[in-house]
Protein backbone atom coordinates (compact mmCIF):
# COMPACT_ATOMS: atom_id res chain seq x y z
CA UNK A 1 -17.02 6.11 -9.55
CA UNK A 2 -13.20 5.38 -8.31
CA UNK A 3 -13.50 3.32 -5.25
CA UNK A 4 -9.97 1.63 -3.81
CA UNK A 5 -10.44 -0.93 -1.51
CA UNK A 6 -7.74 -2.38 0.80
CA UNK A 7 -7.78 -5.84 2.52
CA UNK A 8 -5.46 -8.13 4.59
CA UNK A 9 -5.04 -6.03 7.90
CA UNK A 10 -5.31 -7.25 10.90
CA UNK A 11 -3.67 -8.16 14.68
CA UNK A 12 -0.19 -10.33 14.22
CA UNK A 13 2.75 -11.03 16.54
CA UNK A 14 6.22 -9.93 15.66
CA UNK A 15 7.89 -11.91 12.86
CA UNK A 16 4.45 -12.63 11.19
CA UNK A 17 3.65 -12.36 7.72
CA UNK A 18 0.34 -9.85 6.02
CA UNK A 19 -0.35 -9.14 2.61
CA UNK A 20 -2.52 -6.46 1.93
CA UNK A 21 -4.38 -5.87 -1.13
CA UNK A 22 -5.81 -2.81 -2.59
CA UNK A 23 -8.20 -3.41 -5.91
CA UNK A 24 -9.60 -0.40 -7.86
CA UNK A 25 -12.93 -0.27 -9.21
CA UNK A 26 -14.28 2.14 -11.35
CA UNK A 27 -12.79 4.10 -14.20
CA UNK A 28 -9.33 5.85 -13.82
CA UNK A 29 -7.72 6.95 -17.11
CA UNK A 30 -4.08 5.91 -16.55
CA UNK A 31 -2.52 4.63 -13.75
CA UNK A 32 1.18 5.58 -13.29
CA UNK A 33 1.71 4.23 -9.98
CA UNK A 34 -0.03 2.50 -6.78
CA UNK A 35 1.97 2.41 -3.47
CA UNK A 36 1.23 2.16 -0.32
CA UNK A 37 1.80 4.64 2.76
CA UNK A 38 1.16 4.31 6.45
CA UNK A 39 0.43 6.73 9.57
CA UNK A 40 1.08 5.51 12.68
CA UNK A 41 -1.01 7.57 15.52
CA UNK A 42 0.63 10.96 15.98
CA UNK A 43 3.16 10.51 13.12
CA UNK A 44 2.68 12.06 9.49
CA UNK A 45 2.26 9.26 6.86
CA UNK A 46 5.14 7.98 5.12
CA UNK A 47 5.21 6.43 1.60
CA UNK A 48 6.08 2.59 2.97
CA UNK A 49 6.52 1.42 -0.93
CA UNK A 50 5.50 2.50 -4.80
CA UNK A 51 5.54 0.04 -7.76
CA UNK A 52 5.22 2.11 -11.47
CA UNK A 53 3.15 1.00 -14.23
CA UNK A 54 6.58 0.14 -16.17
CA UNK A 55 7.21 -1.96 -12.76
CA UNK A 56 9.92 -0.07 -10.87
CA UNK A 57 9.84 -0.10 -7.57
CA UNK A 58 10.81 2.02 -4.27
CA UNK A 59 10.88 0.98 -1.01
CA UNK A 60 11.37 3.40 2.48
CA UNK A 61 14.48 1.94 4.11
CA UNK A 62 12.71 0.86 7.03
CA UNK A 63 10.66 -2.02 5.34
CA UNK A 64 13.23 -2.84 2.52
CA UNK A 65 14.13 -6.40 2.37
CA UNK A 66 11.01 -7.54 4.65
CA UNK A 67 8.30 -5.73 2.53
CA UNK A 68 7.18 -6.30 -1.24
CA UNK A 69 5.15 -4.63 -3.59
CA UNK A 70 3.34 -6.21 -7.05
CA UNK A 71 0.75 -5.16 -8.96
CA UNK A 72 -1.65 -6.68 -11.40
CA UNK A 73 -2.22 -4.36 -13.79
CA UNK A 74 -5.00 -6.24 -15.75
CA UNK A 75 -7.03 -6.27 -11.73
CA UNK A 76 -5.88 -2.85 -11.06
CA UNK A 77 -4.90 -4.26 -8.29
CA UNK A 78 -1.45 -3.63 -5.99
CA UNK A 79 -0.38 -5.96 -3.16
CA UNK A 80 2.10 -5.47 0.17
CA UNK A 81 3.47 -8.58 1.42
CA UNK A 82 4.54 -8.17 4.67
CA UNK A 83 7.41 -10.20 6.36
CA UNK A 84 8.92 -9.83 9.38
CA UNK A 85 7.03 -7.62 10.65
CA UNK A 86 8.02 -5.47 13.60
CA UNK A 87 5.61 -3.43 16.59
CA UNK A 88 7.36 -0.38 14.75
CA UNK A 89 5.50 -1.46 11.64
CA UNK A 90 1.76 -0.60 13.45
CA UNK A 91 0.09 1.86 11.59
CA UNK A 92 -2.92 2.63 9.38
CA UNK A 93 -2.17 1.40 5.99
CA UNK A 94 -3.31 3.27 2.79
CA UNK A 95 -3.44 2.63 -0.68
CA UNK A 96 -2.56 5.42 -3.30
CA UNK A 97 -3.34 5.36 -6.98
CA UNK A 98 -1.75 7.82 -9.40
CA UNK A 99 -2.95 9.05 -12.47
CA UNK A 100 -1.14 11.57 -14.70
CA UNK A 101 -3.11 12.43 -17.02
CA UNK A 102 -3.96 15.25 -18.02
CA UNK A 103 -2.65 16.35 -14.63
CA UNK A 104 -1.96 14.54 -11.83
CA UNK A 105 -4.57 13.27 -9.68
CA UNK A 106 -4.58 11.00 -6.77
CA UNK A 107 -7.18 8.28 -5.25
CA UNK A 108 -6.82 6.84 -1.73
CA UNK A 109 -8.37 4.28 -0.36
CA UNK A 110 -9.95 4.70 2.99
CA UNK A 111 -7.11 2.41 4.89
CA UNK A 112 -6.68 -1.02 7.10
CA UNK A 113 -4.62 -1.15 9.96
CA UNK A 114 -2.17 -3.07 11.39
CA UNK A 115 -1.17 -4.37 14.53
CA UNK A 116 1.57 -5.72 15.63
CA UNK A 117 1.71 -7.17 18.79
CA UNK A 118 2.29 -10.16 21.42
């Protein structure tokens, strides 16, 4: 069974640094891309960044030049290092894995939040 789990969350002040990490266990038949998305409370989640299996990568404006995401595709696994972070940045943070094939099919992980705060 497909089970993504994400790690690294947690309470830090303004201008700190997280990395999350999201490692998939289990069998999934092709991965095509893992990104991460966040929802902070009241707000509809937002895709925060997506890194393909050919390694392209897409960032939302917001978090470009303070976020970045990597993968290791032998681990399955997909990181988010987090710089700079601002209060605007609070949210629950999700992991998304998608597969393609024969359709497409997504897996989420069950999320990790983050604070940031003084």
């Amino acid at each position: 069974q497909v089970q993504l789990v994400e790690s690294g969350g947690g309470l830090v002040q303004p201008g700190g640094s997280l990395r999350l990490s999201c490692a998939a266990s289990g069998s999934i038949f092709s991965i095509y891309a893992m990104d991460w998305y966040r929802q902070a409370p009241g707000k509809q989640r937002e895709l925060v960044a997506a890194i393909t299996s050919s390694g392209n990568t897409n960032y939302a404006d917001s978090v470009k030049g303070r976020f970045t995401i990597s993968r290791d595709n032998a681990k399955n696994t997909v990181y988010l290092q987090m710089n700079s972070l601002k209060p605007e940045d609070t949210a629950v943070y999700y992991c998304n894995v998608v597969s393609l094939h024969p359709t497409r099919y997504d897996y989420w992980g069950q999320g990790t939040q983050v604070t940031v705060s003084s």
